[in-house]
C-alpha atoms as a PDB file:
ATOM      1  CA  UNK A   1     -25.012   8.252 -28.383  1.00  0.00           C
ATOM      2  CA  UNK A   2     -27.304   9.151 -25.536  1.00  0.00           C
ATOM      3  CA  UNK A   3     -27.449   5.809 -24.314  1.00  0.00           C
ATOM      4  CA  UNK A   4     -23.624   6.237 -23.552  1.00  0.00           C
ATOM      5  CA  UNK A   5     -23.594   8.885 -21.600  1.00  0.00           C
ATOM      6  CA  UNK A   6     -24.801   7.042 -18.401  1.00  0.00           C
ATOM      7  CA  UNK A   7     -21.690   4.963 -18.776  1.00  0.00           C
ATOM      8  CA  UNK A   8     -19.844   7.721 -17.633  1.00  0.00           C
ATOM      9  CA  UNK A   9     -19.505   9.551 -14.111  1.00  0.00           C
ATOM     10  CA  UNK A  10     -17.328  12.218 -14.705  1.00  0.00           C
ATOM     11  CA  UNK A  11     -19.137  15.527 -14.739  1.00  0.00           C
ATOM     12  CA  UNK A  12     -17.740  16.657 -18.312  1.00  0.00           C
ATOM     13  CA  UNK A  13     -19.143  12.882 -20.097  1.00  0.00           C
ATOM     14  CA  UNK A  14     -21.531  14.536 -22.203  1.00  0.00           C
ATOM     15  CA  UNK A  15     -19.437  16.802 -23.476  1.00  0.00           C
ATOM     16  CA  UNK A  16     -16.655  14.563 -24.090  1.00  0.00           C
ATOM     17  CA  UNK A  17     -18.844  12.052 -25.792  1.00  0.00           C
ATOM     18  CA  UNK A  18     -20.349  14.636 -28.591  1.00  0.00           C
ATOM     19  CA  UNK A  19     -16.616  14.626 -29.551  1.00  0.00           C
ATOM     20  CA  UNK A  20     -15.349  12.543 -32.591  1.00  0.00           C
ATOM     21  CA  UNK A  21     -12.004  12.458 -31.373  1.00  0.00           C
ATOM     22  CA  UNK A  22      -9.305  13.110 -28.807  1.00  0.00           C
ATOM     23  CA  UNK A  23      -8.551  16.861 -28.233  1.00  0.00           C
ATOM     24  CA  UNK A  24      -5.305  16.558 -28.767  1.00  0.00           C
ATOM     25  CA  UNK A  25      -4.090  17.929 -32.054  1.00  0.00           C
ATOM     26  CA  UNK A  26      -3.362  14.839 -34.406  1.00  0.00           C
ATOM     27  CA  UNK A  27      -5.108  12.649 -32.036  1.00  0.00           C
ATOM     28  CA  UNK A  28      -7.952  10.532 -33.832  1.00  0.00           C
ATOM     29  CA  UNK A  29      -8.504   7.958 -31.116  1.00  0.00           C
ATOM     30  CA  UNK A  30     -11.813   7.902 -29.527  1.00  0.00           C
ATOM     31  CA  UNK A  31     -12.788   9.800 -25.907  1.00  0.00           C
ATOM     32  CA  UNK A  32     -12.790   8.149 -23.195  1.00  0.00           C
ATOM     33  CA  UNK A  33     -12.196  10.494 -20.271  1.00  0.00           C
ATOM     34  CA  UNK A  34     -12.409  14.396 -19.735  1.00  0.00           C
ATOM     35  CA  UNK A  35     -10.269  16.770 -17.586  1.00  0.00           C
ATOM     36  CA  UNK A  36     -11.431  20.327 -17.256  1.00  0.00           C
ATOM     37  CA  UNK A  37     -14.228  20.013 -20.035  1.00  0.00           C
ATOM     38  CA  UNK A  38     -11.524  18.692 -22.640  1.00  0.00           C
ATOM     39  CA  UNK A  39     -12.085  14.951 -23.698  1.00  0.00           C
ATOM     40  CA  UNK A  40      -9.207  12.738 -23.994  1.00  0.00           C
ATOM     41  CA  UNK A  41      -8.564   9.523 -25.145  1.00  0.00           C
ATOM     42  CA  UNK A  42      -7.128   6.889 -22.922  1.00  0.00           C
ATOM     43  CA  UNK A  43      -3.660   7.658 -23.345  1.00  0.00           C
ATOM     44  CA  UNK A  44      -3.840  11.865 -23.735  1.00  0.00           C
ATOM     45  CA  UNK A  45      -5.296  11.254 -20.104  1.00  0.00           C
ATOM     46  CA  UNK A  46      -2.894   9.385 -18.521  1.00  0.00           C
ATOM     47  CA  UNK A  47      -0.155  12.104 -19.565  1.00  0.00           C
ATOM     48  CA  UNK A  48      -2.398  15.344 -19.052  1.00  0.00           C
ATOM     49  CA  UNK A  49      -3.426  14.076 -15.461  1.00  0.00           C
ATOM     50  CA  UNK A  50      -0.503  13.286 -14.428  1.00  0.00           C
ATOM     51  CA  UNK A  51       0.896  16.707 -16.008  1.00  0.00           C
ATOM     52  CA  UNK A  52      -2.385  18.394 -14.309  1.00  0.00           C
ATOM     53  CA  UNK A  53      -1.642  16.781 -10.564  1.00  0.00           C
ATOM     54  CA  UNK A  54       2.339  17.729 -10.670  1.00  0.00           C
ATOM     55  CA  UNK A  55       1.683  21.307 -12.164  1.00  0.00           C
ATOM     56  CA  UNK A  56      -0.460  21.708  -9.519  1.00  0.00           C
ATOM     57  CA  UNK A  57       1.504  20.051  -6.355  1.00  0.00           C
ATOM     58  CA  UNK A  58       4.208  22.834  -7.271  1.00  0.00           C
ATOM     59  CA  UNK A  59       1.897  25.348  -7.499  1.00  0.00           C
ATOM     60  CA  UNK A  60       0.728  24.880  -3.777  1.00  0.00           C
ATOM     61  CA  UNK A  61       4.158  24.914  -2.949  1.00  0.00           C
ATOM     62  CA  UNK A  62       5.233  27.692  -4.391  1.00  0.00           C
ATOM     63  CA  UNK A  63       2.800  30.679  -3.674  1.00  0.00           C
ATOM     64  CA  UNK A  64      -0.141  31.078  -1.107  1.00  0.00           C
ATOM     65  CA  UNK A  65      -3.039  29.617  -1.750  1.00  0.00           C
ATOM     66  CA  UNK A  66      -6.614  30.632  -1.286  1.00  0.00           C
ATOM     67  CA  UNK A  67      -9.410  28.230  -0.335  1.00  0.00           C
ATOM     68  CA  UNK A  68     -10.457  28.912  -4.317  1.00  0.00           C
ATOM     69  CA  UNK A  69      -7.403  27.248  -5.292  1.00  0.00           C
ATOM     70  CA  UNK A  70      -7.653  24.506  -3.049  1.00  0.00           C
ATOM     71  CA  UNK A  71     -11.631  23.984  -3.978  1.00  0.00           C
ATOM     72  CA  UNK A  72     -10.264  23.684  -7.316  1.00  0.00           C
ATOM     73  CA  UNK A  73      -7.365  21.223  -6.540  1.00  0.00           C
ATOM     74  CA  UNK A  74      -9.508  19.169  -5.256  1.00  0.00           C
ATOM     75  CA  UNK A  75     -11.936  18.823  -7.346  1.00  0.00           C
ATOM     76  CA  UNK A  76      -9.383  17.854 -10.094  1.00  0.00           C
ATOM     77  CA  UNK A  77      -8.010  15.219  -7.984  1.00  0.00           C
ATOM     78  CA  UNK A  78     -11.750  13.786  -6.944  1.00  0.00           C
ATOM     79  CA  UNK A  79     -12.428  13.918 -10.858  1.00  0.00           C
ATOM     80  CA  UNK A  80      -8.638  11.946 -12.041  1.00  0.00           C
ATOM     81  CA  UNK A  81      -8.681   9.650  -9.813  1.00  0.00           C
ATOM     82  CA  UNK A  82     -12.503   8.561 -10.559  1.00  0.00           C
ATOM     83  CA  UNK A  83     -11.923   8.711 -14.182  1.00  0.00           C
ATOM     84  CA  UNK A  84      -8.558   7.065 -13.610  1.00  0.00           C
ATOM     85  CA  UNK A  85     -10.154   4.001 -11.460  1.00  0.00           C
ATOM     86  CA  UNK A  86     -12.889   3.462 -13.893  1.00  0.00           C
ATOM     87  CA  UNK A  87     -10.421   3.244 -16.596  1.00  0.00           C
ATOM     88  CA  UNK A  88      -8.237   0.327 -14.617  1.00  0.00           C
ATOM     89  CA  UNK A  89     -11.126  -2.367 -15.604  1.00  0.00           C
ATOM     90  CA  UNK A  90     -10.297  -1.629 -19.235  1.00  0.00           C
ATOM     91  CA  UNK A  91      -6.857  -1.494 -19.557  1.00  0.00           C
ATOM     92  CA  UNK A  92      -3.585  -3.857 -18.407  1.00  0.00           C
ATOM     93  CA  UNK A  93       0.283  -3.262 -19.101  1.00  0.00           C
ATOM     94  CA  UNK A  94       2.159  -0.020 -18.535  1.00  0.00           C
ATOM     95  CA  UNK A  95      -1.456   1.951 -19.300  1.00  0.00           C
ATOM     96  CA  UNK A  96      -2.935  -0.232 -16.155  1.00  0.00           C
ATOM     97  CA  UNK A  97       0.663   0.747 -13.967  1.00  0.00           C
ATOM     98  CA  UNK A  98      -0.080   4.505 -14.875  1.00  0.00           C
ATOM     99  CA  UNK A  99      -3.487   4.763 -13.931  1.00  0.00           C
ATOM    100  CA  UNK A 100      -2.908   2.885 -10.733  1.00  0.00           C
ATOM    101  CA  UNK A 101      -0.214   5.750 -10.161  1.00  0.00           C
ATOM    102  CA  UNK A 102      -2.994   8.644 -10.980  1.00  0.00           C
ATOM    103  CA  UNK A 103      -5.275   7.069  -8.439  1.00  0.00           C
ATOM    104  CA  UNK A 104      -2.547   6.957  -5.787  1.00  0.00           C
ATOM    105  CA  UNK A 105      -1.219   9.887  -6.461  1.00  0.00           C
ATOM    106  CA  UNK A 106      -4.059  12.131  -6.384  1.00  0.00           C
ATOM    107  CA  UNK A 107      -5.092   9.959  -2.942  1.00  0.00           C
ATOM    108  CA  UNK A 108      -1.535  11.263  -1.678  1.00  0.00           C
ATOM    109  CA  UNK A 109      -2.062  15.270  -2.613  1.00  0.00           C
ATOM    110  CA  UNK A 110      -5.805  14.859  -1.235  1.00  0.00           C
ATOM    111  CA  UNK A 111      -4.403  13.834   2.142  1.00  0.00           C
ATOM    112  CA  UNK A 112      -1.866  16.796   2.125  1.00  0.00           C
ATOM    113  CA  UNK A 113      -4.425  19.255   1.296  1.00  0.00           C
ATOM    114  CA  UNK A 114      -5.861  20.748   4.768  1.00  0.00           C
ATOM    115  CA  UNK A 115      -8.178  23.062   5.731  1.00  0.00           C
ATOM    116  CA  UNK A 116      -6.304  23.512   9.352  1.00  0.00           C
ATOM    117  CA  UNK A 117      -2.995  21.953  10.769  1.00  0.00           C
ATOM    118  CA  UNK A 118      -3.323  18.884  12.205  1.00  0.00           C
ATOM    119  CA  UNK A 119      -2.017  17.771  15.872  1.00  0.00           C
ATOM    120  CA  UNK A 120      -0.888  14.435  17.429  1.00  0.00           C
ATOM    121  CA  UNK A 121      -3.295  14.250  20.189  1.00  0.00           C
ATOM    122  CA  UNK A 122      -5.370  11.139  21.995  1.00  0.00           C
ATOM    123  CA  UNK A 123      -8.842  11.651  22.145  1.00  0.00           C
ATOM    124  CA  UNK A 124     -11.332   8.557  22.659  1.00  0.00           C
ATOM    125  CA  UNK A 125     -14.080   8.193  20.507  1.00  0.00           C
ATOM    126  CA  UNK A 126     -16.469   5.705  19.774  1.00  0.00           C
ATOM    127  CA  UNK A 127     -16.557   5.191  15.826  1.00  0.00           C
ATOM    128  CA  UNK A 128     -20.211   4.205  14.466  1.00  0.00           C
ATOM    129  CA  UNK A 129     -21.343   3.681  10.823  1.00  0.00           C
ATOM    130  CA  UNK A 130     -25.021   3.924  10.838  1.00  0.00           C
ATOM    131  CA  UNK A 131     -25.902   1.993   7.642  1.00  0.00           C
ATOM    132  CA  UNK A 132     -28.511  -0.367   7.531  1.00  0.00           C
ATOM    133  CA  UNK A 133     -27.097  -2.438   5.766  1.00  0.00           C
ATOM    134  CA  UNK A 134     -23.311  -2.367   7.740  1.00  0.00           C
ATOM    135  CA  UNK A 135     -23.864  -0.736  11.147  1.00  0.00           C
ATOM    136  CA  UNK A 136     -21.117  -1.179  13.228  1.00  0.00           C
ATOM    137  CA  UNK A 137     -19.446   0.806  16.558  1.00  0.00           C
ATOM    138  CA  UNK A 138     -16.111   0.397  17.741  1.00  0.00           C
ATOM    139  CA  UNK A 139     -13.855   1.972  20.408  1.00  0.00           C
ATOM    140  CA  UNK A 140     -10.745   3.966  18.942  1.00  0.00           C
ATOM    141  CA  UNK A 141      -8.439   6.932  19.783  1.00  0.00           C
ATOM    142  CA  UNK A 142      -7.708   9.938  17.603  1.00  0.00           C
ATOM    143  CA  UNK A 143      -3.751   9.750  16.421  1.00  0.00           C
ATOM    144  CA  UNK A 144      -4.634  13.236  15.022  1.00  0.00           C
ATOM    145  CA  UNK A 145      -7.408  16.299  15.673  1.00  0.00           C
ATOM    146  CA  UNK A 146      -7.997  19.240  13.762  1.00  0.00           C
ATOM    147  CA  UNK A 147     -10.616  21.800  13.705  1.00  0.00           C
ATOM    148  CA  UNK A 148     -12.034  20.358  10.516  1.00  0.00           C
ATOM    149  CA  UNK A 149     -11.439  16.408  11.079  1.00  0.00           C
ATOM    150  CA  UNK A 150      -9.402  13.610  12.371  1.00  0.00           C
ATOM    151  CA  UNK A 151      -7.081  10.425  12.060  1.00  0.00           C
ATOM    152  CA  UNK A 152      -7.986   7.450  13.273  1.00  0.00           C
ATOM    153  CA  UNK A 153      -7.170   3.595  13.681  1.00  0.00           C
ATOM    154  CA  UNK A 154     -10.132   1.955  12.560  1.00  0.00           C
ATOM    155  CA  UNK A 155     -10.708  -2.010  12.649  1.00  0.00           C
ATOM    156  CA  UNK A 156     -13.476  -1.884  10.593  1.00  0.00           C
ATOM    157  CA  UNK A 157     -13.602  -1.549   6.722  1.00  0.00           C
ATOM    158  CA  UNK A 158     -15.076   1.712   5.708  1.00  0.00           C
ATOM    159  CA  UNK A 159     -14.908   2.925   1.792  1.00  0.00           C
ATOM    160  CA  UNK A 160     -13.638   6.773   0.774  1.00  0.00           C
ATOM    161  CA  UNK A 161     -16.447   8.983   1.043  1.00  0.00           C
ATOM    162  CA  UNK A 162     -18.292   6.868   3.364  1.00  0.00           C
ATOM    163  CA  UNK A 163     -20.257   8.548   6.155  1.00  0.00           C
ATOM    164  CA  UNK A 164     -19.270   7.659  10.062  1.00  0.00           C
ATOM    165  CA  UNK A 165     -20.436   9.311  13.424  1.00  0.00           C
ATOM    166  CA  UNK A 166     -17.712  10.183  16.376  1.00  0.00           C
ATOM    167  CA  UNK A 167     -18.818  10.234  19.807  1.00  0.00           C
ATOM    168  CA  UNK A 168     -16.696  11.461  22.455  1.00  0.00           C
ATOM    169  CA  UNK A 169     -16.082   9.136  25.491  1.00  0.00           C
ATOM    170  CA  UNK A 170     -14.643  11.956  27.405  1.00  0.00           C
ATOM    171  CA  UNK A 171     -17.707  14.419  27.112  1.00  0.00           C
ATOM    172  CA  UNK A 172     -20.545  12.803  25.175  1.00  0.00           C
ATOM    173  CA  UNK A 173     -20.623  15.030  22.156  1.00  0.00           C
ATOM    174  CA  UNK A 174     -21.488  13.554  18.411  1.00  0.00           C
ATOM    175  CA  UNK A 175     -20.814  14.829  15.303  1.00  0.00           C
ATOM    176  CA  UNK A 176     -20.602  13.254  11.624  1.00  0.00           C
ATOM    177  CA  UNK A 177     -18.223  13.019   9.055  1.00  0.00           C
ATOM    178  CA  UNK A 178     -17.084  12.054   5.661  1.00  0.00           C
ATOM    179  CA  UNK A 179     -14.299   9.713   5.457  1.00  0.00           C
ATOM    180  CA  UNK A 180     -11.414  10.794   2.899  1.00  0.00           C
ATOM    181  CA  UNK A 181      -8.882   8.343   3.146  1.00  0.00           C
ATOM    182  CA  UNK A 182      -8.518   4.589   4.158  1.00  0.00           C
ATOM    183  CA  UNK A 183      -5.020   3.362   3.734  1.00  0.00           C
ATOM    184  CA  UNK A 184      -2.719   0.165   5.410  1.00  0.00           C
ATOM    185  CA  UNK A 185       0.281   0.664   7.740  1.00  0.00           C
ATOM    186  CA  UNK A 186       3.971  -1.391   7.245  1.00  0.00           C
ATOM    187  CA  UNK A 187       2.198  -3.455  10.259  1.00  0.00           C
ATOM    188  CA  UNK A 188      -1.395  -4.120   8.425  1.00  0.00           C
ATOM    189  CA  UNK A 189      -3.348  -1.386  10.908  1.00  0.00           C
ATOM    190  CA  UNK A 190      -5.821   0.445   8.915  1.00  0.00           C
ATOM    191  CA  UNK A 191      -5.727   4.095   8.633  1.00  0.00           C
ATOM    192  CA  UNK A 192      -8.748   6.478   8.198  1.00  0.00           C
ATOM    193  CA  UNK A 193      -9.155  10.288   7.801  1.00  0.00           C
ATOM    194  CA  UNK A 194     -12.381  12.472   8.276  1.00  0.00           C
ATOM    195  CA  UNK A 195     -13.670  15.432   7.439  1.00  0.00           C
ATOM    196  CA  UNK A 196     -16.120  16.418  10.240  1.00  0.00           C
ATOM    197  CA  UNK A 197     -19.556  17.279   8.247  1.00  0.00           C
ATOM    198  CA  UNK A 198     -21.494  19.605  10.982  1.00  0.00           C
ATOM    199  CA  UNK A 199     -19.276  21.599  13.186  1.00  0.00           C
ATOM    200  CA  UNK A 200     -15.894  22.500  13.627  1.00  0.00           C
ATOM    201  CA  UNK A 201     -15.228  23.015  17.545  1.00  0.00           C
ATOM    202  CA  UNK A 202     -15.595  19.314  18.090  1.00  0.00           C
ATOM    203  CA  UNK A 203     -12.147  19.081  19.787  1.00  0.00           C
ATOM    204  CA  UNK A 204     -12.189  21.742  21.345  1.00  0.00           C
ATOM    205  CA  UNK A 205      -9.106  23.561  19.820  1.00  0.00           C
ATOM    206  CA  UNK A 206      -8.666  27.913  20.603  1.00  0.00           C
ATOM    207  CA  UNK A 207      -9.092  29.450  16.869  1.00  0.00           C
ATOM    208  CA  UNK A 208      -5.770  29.923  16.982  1.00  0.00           C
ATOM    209  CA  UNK A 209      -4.721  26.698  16.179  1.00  0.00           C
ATOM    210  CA  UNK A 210      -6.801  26.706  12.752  1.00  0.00           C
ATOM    211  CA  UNK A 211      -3.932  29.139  11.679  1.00  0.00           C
ATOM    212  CA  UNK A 212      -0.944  26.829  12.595  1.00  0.00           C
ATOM    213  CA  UNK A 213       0.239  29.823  16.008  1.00  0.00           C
ATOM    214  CA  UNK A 214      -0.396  27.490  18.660  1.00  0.00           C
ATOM    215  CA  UNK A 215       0.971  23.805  18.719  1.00  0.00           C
ATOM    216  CA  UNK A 216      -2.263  22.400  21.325  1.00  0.00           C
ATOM    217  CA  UNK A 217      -1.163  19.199  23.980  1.00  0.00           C
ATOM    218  CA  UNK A 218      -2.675  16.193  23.475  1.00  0.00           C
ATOM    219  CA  UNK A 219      -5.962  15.486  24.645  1.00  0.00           C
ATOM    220  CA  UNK A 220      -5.585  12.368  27.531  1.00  0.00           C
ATOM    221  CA  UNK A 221      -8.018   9.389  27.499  1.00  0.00           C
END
């Protein structure tokens, strides 16, 4: 059994692997995924993450939320869709179509989940990824700034969670961040986001704007 357990990245895989069974009353297939330290089996995860990422899309609607509750959000939308993607290799049918639909829809919900507002401003940038491996630099404009990241145009391929550096053309400054979406436009332009890692005054925004009372003008090139 122990050899298993490195088979599995979700942080609840030991747990769920000491289980016999699904958690599900009447369930006696075998566990294959976990949400919220409750092991499920293949299809009892499809329908509780789904379940998990509406319930919790209308809760964020519905009343404030505290950074707590978004911490938490998130990290059940990190853990479905990882769970959910390493599933897709196994699976095909309907159960492949519904897992493809976890992953994209906690990708969706991750991208409306902010920190601060975001404004459509210009800044230019130079884009770097310092790998040794895959370093490349490229010359790009913000589409959107806030005090906590950024949207982008990128030309280059860059994975989710991947680490880039912005400099700014217009006043020299660097800072790095983590990227936390890469998606296609209609026209086949690819689209990042990024969470800026080591300050959060990069572009130069009054405070006021992290609370959504001041609509800032775009930043010129």
């Amino acid at each position: 059994m122990e050899a298993m357990d490195t088979q599995y990245a979700w942080p609840e895989a030991r747990l769920a692997l000491k289980a016999s069974q699904c958690s599900v009353d009447g369930c006696h297939q075998a566990v294959s995924s976990g949400i919220e330290r409750r092991p499920y089996c293949t299809d009892h995860f499809i329908s509780t993450a789904l379940g998990e990422l509406e319930a919790g899309s209308i809760r964020l609607k519905e009343k404030s939320v505290d950074s707590s509750m978004i911490n938490t959000f998130k990290e059940l939308l990190n853990s479905c869709s990882e769970q959910a993607q390493a599933l897709c290799d196994t699976q095909s049918g309907q159960n492949l179509a519904r897992l493809r639909d976890i992953v994209r829809r906690a990708s969706q919900l991750g991208r409306n989940l902010r920190r601060s507002p975001r404004f459509d401003a210009c800044v230019p940038v130079w884009l770097r990824r310092e790998d040794p491996r895959r370093t490349w630099e490229e010359e790009t404009w913000t589409s959107t700034i806030s005090r906590h990241g950024a949207g982008f145009v990128c030309r280059h391929s860059v994975e989710v969670n991947g680490i880039v550096v912005l400099f700014r053309r217009d006043k020299g400054s660097r800072a790095e961040a983590r990227v936390v979406y890469s998606r296609f436009d209609s026209e086949g332009r690819r689209h990042i986001g990024v969470e800026l890692l080591d300050r959060d005054d990069f572009w130069d925004l009054p405070q006021t704007a992290a609370s959504g009372t001041i609509t800032p003008l775009p930043v010129s090139a």
